[in-house]
Protein backbone atom coordinates (compact mmCIF):
# COMPACT_ATOMS: atom_id res chain seq x y z
CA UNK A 1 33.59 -68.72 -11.83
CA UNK A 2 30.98 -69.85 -9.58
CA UNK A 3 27.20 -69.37 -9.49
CA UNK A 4 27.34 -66.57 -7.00
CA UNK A 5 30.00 -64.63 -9.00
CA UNK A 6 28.10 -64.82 -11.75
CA UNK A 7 25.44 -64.03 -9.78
CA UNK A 8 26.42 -60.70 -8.19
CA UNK A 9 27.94 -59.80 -11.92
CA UNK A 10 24.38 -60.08 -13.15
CA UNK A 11 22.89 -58.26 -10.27
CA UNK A 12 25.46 -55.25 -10.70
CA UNK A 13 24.83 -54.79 -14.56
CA UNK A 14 20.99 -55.27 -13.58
CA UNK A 15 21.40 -52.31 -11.35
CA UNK A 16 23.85 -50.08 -13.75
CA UNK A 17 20.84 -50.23 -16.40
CA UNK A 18 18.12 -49.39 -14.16
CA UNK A 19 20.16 -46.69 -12.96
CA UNK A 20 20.90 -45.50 -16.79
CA UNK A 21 16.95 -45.91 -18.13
CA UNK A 22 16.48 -43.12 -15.17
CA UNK A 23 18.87 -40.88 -16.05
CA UNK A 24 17.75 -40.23 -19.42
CA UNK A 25 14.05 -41.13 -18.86
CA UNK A 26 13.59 -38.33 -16.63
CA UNK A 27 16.65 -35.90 -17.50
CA UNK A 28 16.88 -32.66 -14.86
CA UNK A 29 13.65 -33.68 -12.98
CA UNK A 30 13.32 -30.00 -11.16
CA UNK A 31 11.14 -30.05 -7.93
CA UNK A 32 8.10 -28.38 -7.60
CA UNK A 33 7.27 -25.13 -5.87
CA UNK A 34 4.95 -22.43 -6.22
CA UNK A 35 5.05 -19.08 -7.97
CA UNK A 36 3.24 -16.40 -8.22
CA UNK A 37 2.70 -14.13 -11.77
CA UNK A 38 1.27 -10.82 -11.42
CA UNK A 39 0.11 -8.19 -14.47
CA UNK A 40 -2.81 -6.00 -16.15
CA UNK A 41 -4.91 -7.53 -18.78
CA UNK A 42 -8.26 -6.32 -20.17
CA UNK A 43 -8.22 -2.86 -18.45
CA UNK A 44 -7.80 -5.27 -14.80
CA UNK A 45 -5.53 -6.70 -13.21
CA UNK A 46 -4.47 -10.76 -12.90
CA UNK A 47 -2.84 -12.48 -9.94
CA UNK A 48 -2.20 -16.50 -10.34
CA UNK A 49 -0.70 -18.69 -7.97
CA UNK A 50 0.29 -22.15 -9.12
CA UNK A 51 2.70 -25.11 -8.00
CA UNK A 52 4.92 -26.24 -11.30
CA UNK A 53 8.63 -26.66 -11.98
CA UNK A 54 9.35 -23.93 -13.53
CA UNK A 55 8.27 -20.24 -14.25
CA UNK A 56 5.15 -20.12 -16.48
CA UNK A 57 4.70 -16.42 -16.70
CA UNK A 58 5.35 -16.01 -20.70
CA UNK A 59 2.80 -18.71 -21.47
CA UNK A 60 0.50 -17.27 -19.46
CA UNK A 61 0.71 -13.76 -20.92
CA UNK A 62 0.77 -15.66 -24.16
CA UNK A 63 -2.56 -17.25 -23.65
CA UNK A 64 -4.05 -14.02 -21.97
CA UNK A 65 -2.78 -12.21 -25.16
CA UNK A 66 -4.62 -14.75 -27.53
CA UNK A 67 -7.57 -14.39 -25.93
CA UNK A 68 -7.52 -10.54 -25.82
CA UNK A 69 -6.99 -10.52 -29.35
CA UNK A 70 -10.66 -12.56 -29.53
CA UNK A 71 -13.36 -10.21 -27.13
CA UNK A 72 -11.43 -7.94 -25.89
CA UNK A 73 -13.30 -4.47 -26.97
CA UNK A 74 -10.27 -2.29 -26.40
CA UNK A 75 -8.59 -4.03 -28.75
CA UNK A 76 -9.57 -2.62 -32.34
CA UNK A 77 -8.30 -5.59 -34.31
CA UNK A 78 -10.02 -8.12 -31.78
CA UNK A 79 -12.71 -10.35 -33.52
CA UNK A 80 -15.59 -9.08 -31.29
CA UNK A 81 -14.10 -5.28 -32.20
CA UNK A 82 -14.54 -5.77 -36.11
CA UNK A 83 -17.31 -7.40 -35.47
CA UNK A 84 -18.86 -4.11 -33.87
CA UNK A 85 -16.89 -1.81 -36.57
CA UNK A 86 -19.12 -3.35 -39.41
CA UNK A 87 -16.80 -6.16 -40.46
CA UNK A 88 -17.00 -10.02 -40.59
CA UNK A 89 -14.46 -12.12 -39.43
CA UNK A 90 -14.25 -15.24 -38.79
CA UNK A 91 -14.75 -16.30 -35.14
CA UNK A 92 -12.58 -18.04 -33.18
CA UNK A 93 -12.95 -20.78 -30.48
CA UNK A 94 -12.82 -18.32 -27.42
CA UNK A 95 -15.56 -16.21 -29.42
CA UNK A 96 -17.82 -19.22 -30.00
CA UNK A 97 -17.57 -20.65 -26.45
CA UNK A 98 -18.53 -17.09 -25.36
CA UNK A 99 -21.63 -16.71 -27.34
CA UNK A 100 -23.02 -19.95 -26.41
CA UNK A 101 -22.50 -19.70 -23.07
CA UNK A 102 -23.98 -15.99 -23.65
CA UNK A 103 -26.98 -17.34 -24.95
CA UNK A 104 -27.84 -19.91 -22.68
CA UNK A 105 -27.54 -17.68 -19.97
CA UNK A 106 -29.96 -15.37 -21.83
CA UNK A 107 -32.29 -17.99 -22.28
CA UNK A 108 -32.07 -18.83 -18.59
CA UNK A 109 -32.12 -14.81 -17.93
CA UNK A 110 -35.35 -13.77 -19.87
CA UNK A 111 -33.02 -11.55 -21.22
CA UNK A 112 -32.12 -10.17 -18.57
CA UNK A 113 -28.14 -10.89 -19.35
CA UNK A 114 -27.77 -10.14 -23.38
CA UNK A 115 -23.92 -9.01 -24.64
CA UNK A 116 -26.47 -6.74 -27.19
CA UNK A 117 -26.13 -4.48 -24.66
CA UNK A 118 -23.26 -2.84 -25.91
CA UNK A 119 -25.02 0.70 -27.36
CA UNK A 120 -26.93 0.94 -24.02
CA UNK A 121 -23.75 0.47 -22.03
CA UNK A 122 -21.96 3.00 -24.37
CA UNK A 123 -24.33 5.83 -24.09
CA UNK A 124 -24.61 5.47 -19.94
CA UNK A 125 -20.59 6.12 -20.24
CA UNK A 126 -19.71 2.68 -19.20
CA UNK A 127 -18.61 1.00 -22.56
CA UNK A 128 -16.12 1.52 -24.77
CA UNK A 129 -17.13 4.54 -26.37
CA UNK A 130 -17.59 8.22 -24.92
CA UNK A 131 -20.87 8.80 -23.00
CA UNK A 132 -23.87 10.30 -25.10
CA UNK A 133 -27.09 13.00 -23.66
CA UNK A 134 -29.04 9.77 -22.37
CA UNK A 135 -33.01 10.67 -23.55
CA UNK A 136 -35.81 8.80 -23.64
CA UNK A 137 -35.78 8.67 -27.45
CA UNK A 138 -31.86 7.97 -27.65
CA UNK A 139 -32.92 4.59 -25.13
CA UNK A 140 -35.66 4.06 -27.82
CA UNK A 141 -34.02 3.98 -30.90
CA UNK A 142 -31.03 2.16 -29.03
CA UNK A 143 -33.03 -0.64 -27.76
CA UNK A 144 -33.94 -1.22 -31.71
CA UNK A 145 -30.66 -2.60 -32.06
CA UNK A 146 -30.53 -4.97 -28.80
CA UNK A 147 -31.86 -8.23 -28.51
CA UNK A 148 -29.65 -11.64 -28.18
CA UNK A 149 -32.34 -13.36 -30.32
CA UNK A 150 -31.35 -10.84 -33.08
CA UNK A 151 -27.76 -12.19 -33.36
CA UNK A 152 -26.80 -15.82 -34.83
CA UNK A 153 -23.76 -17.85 -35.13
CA UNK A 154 -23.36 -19.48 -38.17
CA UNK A 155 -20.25 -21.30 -40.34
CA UNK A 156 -17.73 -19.67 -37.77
CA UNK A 157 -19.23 -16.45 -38.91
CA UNK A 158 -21.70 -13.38 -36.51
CA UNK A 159 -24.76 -12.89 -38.50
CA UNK A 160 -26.90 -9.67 -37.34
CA UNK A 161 -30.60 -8.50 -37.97
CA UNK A 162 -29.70 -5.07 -37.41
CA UNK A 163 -26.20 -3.35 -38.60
CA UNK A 164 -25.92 -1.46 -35.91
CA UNK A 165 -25.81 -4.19 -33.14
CA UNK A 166 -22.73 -4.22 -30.91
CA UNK A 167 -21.76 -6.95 -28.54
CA UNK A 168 -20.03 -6.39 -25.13
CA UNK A 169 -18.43 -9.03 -23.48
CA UNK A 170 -17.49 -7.82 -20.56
CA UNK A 171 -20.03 -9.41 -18.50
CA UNK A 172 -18.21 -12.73 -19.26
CA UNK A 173 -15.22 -12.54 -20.60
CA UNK A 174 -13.29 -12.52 -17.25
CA UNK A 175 -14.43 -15.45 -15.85
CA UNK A 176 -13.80 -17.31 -19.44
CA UNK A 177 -10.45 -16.09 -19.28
CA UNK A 178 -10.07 -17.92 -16.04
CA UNK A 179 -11.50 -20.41 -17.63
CA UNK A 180 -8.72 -20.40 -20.24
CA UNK A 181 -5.45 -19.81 -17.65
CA UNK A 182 -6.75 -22.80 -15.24
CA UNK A 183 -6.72 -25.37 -18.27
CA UNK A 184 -3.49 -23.88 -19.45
CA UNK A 185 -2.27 -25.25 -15.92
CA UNK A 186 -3.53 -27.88 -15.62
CA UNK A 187 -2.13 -28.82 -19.61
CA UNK A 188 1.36 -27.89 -17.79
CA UNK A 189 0.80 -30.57 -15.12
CA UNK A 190 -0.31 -27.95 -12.10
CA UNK A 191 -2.21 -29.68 -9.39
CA UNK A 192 -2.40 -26.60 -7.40
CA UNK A 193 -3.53 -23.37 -8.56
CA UNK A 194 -5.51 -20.33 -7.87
CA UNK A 195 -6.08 -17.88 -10.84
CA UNK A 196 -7.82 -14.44 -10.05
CA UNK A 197 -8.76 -12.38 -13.06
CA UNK A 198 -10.49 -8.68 -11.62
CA UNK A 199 -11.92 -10.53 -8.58
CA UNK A 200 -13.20 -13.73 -10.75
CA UNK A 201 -11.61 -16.76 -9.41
CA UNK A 202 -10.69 -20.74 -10.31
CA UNK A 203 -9.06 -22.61 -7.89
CA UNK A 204 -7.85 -26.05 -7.53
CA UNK A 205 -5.58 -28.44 -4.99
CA UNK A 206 -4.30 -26.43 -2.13
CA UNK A 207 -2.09 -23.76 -1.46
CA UNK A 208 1.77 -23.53 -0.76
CA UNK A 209 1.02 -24.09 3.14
CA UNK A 210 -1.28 -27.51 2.25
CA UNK A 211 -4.28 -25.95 3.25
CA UNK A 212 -7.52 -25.25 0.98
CA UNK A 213 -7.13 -21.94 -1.22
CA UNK A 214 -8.90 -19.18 0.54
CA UNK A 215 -11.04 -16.72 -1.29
CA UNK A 216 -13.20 -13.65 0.40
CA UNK A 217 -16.15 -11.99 -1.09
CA UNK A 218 -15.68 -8.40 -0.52
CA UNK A 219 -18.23 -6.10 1.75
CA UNK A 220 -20.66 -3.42 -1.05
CA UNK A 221 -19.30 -0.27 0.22
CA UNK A 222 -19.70 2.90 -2.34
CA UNK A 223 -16.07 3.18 -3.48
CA UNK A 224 -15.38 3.63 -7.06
CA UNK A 225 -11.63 3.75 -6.08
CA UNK A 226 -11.03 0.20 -5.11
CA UNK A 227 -9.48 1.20 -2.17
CA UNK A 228 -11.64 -0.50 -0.05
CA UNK A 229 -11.80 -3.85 0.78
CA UNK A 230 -13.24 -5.31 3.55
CA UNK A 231 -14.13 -8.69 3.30
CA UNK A 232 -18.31 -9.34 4.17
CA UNK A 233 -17.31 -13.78 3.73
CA UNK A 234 -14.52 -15.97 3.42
CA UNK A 235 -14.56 -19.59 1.40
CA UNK A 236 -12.17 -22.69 2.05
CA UNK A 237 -12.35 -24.78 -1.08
CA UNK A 238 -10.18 -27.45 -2.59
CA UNK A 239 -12.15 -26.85 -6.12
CA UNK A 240 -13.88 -23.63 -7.22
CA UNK A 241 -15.26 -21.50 -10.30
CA UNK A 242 -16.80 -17.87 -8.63
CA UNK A 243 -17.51 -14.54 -9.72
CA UNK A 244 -19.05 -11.70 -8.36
CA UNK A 245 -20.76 -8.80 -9.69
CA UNK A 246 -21.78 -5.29 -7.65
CA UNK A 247 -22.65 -2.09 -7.75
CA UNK A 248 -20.88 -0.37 -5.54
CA UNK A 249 -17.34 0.30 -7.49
CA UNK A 250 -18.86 1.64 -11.01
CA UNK A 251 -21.11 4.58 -10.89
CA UNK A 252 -21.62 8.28 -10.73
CA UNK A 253 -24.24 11.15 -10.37
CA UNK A 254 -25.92 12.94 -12.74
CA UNK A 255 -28.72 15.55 -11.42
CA UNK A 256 -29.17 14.04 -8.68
CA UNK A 257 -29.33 10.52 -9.46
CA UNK A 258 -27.30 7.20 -8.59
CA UNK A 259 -26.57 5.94 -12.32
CA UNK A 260 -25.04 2.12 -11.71
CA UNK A 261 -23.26 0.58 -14.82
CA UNK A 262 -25.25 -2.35 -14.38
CA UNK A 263 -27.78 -1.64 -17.34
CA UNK A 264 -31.52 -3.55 -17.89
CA UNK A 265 -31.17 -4.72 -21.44
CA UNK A 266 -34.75 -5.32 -21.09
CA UNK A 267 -35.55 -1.31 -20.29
CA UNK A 268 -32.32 0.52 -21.64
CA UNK A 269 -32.09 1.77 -18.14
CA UNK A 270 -29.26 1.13 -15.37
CA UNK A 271 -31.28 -1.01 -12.74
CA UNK A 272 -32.88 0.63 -9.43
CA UNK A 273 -33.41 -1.80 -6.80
CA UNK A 274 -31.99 -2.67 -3.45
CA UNK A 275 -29.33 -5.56 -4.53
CA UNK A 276 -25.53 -4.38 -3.94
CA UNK A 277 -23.50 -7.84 -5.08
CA UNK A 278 -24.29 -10.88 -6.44
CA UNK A 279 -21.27 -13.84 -6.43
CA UNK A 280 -22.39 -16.94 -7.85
CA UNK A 281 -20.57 -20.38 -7.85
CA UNK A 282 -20.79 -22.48 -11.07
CA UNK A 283 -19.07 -25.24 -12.85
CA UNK A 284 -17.14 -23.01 -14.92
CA UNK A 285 -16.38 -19.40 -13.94
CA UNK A 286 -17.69 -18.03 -17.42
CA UNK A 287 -20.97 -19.29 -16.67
CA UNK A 288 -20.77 -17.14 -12.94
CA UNK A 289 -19.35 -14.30 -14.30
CA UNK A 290 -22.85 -14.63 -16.84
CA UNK A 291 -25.11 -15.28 -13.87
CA UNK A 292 -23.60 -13.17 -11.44
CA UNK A 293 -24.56 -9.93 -13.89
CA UNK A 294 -27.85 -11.70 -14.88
CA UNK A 295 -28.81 -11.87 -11.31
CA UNK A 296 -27.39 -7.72 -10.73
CA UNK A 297 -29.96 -7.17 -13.43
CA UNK A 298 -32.83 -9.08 -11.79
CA UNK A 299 -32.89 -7.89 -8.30
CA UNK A 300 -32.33 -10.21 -5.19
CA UNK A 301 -36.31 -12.65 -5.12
CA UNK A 302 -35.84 -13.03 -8.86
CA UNK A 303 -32.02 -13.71 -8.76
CA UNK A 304 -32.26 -16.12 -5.80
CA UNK A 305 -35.37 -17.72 -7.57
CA UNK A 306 -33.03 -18.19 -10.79
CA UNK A 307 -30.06 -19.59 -9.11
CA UNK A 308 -31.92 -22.13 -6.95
CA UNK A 309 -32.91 -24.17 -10.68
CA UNK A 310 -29.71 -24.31 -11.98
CA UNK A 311 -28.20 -27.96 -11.33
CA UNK A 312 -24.62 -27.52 -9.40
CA UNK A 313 -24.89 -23.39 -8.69
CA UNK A 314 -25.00 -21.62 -5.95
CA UNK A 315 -25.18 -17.53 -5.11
CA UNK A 316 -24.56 -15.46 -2.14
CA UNK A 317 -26.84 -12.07 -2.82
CA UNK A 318 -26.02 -9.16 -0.59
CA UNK A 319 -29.34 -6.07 -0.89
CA UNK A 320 -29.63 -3.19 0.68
CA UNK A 321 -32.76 -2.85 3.73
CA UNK A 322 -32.88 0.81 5.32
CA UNK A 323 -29.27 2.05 6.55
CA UNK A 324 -27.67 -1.31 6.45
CA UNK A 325 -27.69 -4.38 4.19
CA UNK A 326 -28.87 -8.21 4.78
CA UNK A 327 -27.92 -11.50 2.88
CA UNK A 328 -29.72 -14.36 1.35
CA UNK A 329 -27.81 -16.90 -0.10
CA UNK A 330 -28.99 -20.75 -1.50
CA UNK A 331 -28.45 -23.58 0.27
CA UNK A 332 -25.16 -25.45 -1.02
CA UNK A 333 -23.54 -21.43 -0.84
CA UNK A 334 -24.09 -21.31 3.17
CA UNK A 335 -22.13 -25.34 3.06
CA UNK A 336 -19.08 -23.25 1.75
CA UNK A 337 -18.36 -20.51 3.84
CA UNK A 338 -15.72 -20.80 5.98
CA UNK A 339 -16.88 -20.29 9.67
């Protein structure tokens, strides 16, 4: 047998193993392509897009499920519901990363974002509990038990001055369960995803046509409904954590007067002042869900004011002047529009 024989006998085996270590090194390689899971979760609804090789749907509601069973206050065995029935349990990590983030938006807030707020939101009739005969002594002896500084975490465990406290998380809690879904993803290996939890958003990569993801921020038109949807802005972006907060879907009347669910913390009162929607770009979308109320609370000078010294944040505020409304937004927001 000669040296080129021997040669091309080599070669072929050479090839044959190559050819083997693929086959079992990367068994039923499927190709990628994007879905698209729909559902209700947390008394809203969730839409998430995402490029994978397979159907991720049951993790997903897994995950969601884990997390409602943490702050979800319509769930009576969640941790943040015991917590508010009296009991102690142990907190988990989705309760922990909530109540820091809480507090250091508090902190940034002057108080004016504090998941205390709970009995205040209750007796307005936008909590979980029925609505009470709002008076000014009811808001008095309410406010007694609301106050972020009154609360403490300590050895996995919710330590309160006063018994009566009850937390809300509402005000966050979507935009940490984004949070939650987009690391789930990416953990999977997605590149490309948009998750959209009751308007809060994460996105990453690019959609199924290769272009950025596309997200609008809706026009504040009184609609309690939903059914309207017109779309004041729309953002291109490759990589995004937003939420946005308004006044214009939850309220009612009573004698006369406009009563927003949007409640002062600081007062006991729901706010009064010209700002319709605050959405507020952050690093994570927990911390803009946070802001985005903090800044419904403040009013539009104060909200702008607060947004503007916060490293890698920006807001878009829309307020009411006369008849019609006007905008003000920080700098690095206008850079993301989409004109």
């Amino acid at each position: 047998m000669n040296k080129e024989k021997i040669y091309r006998g080599s070669f072929a085996l050479l090839m044959i193993g190559v050819a083997v270590f693929f086959l079992f090194a990367y068994p039923d390689k499927k190709e990628l392509r994007y879905f698209r899971n729909e559902g209700h979760i947390f008394g809203t609804y969730y839409n998430i897009r995402y490029e994978a090789e397979e159907d991720l749907q049951e993790k997903i509601v897994a995950r969601l499920n884990e997390f409602d069973s943490s702050l979800s206050t319509f769930n009576p065995q969640s941790v943040i519901s015991l917590i508010n029935q009296g009991q102690d349990p142990a907190t988990d990590k989705y309760f922990e990363q909530m109540y820091r983030m809480a507090n250091y938006v508090s902190e940034l807030s002057d108080g004016a974002f504090d998941i205390t707020v709970a009995p205040l939101v209750n007796a307005w009739g936008f909590g979980f509990k029925n609505k009470e005969q709002v008076t000014p002594e009811l808001i008095e002896d309410l406010l007694l038990t609301v106050g972020y500084e009154n609360i403490t975490l300590e050895k996995h465990h919710l330590l309160k001055q006063n018994p009566n406290t009850m937390l809300d998380a509402s005000a966050i809690a979507k935009g940490q369960a984004c949070d939650v879904i987009a690391e789930l993803l990416s953990d999977e290996g997605c590149d490309n995803y948009l998750v959209d939890i009751g308007g809060e958003v994460v996105l990453q990569g690019v959609n199924d046509s290769g272009s950025p993801w596309r997200v609008g921020i809706t026009k504040p038109q009184d609609d309690p409904t939903g059914a309207t949807s017109e779309l004041q802005e729309v953002i291109a972006s490759t990589s995004l954590c937003m939420a946005t907060s308004g006044n214009y879907r939850q309220f009612y009347y009573e004698n006369g007067l406009r009563r927003s669910h949007t409640i002062d913390p600081r007062t006991g009162y729901p706010v009064e002042h010209s700002l319709l929607s605050a959405t507020v770009v952050a690093p994570t979308c927990m911390q803009a869900d946070a802001l985005a109320t903090a800044c419904m609370v403040l009013g539009t000078l104060p909200a702008l004011d607060m947004i503007e010294k916060i490293d890698n944040t920006e807001c878009y505020l829309i307020y009411a002047v006369a008849d019609s409304t006007a905008v003000v937004t920080t700098a690095g927001m206008a850079k993301l529009l989409a004109r």
